[in-house]
N, C-alpha and C. Protein backbone atom coordinates (compact mmCIF):
# COMPACT_ATOMS: atom_id res chain seq x y z
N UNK A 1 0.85 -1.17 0.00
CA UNK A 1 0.00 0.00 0.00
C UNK A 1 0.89 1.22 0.00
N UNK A 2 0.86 2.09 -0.93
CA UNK A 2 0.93 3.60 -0.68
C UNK A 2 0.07 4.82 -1.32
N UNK A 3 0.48 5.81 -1.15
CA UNK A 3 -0.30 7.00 -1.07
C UNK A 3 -1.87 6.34 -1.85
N UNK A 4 -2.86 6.18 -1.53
CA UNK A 4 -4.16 6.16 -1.78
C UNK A 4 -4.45 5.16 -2.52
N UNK A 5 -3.16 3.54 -2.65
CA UNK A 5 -3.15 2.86 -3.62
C UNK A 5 -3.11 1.09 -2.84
N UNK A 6 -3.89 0.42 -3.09
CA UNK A 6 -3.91 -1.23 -3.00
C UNK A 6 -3.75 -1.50 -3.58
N UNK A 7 -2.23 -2.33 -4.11
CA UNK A 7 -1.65 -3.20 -5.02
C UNK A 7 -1.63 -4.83 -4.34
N UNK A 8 -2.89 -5.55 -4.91
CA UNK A 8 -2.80 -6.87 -4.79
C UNK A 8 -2.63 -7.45 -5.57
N UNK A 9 -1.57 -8.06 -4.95
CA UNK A 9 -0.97 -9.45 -5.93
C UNK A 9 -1.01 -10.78 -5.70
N UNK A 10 -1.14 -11.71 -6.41
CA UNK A 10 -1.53 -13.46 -5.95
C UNK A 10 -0.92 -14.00 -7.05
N UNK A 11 -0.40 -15.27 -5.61
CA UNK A 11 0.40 -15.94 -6.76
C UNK A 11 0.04 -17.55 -6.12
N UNK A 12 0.24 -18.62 -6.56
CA UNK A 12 0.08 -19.77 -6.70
C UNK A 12 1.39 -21.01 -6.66
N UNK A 13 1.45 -22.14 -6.21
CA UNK A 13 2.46 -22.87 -6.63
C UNK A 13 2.73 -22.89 -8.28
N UNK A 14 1.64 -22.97 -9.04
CA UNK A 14 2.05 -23.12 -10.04
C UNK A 14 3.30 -22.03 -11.14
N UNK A 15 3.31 -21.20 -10.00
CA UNK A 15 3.84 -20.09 -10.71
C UNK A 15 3.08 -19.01 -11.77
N UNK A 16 1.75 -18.83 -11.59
CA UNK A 16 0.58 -18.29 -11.58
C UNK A 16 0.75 -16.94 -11.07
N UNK A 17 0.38 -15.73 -11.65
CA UNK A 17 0.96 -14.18 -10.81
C UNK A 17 -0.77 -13.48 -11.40
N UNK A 18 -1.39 -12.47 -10.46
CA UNK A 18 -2.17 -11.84 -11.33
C UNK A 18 -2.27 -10.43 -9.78
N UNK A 19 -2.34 -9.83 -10.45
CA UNK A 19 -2.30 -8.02 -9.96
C UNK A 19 -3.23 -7.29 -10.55
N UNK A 20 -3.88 -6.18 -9.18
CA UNK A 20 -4.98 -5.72 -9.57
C UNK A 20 -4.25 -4.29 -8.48
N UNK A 21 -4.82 -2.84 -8.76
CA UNK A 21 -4.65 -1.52 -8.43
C UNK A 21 -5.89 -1.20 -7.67
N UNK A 22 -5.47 -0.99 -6.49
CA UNK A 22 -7.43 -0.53 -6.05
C UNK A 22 -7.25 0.58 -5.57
N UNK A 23 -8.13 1.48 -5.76
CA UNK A 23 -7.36 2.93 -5.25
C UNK A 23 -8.61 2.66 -3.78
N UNK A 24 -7.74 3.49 -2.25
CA UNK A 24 -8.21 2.59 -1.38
C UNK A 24 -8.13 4.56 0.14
N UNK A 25 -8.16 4.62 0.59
CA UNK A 25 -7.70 5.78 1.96
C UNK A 25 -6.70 5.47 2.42
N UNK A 26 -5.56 6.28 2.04
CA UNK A 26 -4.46 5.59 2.66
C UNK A 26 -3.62 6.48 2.81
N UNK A 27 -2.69 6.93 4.07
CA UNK A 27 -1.52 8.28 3.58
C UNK A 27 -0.53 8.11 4.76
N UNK A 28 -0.22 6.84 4.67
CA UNK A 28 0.77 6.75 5.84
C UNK A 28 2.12 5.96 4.92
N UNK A 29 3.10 5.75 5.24
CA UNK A 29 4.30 5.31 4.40
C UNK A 29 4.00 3.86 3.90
N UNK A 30 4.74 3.74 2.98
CA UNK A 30 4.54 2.53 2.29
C UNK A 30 4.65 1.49 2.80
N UNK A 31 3.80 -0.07 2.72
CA UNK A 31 4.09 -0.84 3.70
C UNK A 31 3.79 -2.30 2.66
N UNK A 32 4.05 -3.25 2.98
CA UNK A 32 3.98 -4.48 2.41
C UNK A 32 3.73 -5.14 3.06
N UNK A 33 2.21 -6.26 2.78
CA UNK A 33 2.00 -7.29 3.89
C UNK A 33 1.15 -8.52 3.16
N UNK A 34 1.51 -9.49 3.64
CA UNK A 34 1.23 -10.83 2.87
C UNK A 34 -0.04 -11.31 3.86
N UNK A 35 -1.28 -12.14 3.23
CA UNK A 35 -2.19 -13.04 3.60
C UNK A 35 -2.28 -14.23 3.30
N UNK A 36 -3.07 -15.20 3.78
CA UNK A 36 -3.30 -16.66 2.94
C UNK A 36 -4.44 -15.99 2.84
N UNK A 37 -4.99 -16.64 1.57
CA UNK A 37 -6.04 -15.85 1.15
C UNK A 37 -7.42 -16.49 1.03
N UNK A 38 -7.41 -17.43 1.81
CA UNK A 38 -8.75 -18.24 1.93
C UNK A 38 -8.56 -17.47 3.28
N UNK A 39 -7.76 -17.16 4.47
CA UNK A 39 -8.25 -16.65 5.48
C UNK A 39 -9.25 -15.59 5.43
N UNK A 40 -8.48 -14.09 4.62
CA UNK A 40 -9.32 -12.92 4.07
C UNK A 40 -10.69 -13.49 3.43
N UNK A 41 -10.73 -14.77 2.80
CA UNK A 41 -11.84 -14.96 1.85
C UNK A 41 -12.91 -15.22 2.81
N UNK A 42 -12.56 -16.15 3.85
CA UNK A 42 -13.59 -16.44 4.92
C UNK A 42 -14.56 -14.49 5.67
N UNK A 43 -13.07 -13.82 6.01
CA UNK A 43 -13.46 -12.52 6.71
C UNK A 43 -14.78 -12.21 5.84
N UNK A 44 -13.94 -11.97 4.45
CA UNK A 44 -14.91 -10.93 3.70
C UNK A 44 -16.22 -11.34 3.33
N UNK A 45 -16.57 -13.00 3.37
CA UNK A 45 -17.55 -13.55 3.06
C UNK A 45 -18.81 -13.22 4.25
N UNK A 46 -18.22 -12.46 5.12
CA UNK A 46 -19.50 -12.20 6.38
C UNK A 46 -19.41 -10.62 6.64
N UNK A 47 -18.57 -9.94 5.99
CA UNK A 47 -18.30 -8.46 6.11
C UNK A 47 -19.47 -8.11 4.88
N UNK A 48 -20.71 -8.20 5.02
CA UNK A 48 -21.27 -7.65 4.45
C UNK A 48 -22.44 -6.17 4.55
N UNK A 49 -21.54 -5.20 3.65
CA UNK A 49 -22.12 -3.53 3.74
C UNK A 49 -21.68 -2.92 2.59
N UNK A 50 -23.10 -2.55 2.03
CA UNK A 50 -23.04 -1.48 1.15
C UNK A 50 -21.57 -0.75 1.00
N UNK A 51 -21.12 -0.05 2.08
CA UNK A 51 -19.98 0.43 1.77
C UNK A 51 -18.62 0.08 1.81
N UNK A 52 -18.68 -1.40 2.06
CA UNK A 52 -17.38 -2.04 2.16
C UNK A 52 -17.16 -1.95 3.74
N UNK A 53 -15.73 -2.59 3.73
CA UNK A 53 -15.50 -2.72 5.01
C UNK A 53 -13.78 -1.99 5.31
N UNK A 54 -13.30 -1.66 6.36
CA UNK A 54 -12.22 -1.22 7.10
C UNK A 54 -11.18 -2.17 7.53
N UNK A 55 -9.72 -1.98 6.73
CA UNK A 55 -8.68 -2.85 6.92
C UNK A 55 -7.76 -1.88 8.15
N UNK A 56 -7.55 -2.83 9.03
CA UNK A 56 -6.73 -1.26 9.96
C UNK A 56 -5.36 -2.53 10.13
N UNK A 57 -4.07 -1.56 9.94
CA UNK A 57 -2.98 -2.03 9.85
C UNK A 57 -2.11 -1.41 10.71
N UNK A 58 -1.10 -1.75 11.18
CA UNK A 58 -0.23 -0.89 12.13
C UNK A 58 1.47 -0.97 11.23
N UNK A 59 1.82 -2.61 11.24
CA UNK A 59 2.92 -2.84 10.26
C UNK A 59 2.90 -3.92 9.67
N UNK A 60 4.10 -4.85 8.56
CA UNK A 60 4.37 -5.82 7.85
C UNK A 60 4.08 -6.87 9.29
N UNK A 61 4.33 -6.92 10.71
CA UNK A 61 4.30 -8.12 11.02
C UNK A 61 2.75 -8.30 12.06
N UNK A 62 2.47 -7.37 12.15
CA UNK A 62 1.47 -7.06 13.05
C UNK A 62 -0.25 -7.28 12.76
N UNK A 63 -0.93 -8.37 13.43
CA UNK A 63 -2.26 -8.83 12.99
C UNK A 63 -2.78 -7.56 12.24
N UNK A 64 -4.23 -7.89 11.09
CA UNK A 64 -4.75 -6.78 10.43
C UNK A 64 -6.21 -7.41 11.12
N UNK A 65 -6.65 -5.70 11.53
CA UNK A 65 -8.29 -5.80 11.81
C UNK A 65 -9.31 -5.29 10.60
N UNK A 66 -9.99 -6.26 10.62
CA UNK A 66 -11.27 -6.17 9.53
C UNK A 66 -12.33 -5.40 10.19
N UNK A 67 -13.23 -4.75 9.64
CA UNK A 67 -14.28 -4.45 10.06
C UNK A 67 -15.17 -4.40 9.01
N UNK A 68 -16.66 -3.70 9.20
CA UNK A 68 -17.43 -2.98 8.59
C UNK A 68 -17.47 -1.43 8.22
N UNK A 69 -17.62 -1.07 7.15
CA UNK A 69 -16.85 0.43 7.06
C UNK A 69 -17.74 1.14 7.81
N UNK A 70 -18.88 1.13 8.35
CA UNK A 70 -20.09 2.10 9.19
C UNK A 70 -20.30 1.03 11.17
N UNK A 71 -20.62 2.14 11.22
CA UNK A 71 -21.42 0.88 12.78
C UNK A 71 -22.24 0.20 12.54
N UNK A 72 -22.10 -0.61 13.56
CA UNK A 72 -23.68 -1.06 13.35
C UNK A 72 -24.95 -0.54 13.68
N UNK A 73 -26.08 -1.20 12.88
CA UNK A 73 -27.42 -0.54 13.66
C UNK A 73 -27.52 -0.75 14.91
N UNK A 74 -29.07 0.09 15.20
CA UNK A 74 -28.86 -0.44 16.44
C UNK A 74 -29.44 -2.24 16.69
N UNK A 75 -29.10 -2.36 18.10
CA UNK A 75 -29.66 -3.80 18.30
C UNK A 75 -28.61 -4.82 17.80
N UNK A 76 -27.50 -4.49 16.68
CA UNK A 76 -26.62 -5.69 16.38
C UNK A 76 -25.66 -5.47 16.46
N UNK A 77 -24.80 -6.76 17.18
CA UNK A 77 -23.50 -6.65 17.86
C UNK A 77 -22.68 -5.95 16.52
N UNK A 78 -21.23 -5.18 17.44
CA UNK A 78 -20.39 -4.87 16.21
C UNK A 78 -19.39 -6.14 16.05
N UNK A 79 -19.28 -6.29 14.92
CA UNK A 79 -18.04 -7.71 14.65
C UNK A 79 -16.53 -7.22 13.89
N UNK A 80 -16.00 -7.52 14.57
CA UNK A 80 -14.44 -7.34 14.39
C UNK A 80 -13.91 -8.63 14.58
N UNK A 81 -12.69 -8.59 13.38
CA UNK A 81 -11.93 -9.99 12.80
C UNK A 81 -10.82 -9.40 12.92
N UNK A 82 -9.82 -10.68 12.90
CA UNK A 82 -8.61 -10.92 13.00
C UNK A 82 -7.93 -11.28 12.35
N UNK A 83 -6.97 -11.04 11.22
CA UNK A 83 -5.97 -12.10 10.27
C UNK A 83 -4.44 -11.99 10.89
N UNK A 84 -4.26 -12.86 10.88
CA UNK A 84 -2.18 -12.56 11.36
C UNK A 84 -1.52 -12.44 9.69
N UNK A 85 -0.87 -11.47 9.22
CA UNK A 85 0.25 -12.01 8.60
C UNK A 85 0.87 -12.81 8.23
N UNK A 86 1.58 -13.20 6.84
CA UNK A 86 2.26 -13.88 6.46
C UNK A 86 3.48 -13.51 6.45
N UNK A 87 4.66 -14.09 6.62
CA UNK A 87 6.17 -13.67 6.03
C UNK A 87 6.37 -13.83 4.90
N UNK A 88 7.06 -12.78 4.04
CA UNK A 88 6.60 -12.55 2.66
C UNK A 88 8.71 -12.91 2.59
């Protein structure tokens, strides 16, 4: 990630590469951080909101919190997730 930019990249044993640009809120120094990506796939499969949801990062080794990008209504719990990092 830098200045206002998500560069995801995936790659595969097979030696398989594919990259996508997401322009994203972002203005803190550049940082690089790896997932398994069925973990994220599980998060995002229940992070569901109109406006997307909130990646909060601190550094390369340090768990990433998921959220929902708004609160919740009222009456329903707020849900916050957990992914650890990969070593890249």
């Amino acid at each position: 990630m830098s200045d206002n930019n998500l560069d995801i990249t995936a790659n595969n044993p097979e030696q398989e590469q594919a990259e996508e640009v997401v322009g994203v809120q972002y203005s803190a120094g550049e940082l690089e951080i790896g997932f398994n990506v069925s973990y994220l796939l599980d998060v995002l499969s229940v992070l569901e909101h109109p406006l997307g949801f909130r990646l909060s990062l601190s550094d390369e080794a340090s768990s990433a919190l998921l959220e929902n990008a708004e609160a919740p209504s009222e009456g329903e719990p707020e849900r916050l997730y957990v992914v650890m990092p990969m070593r890249l």
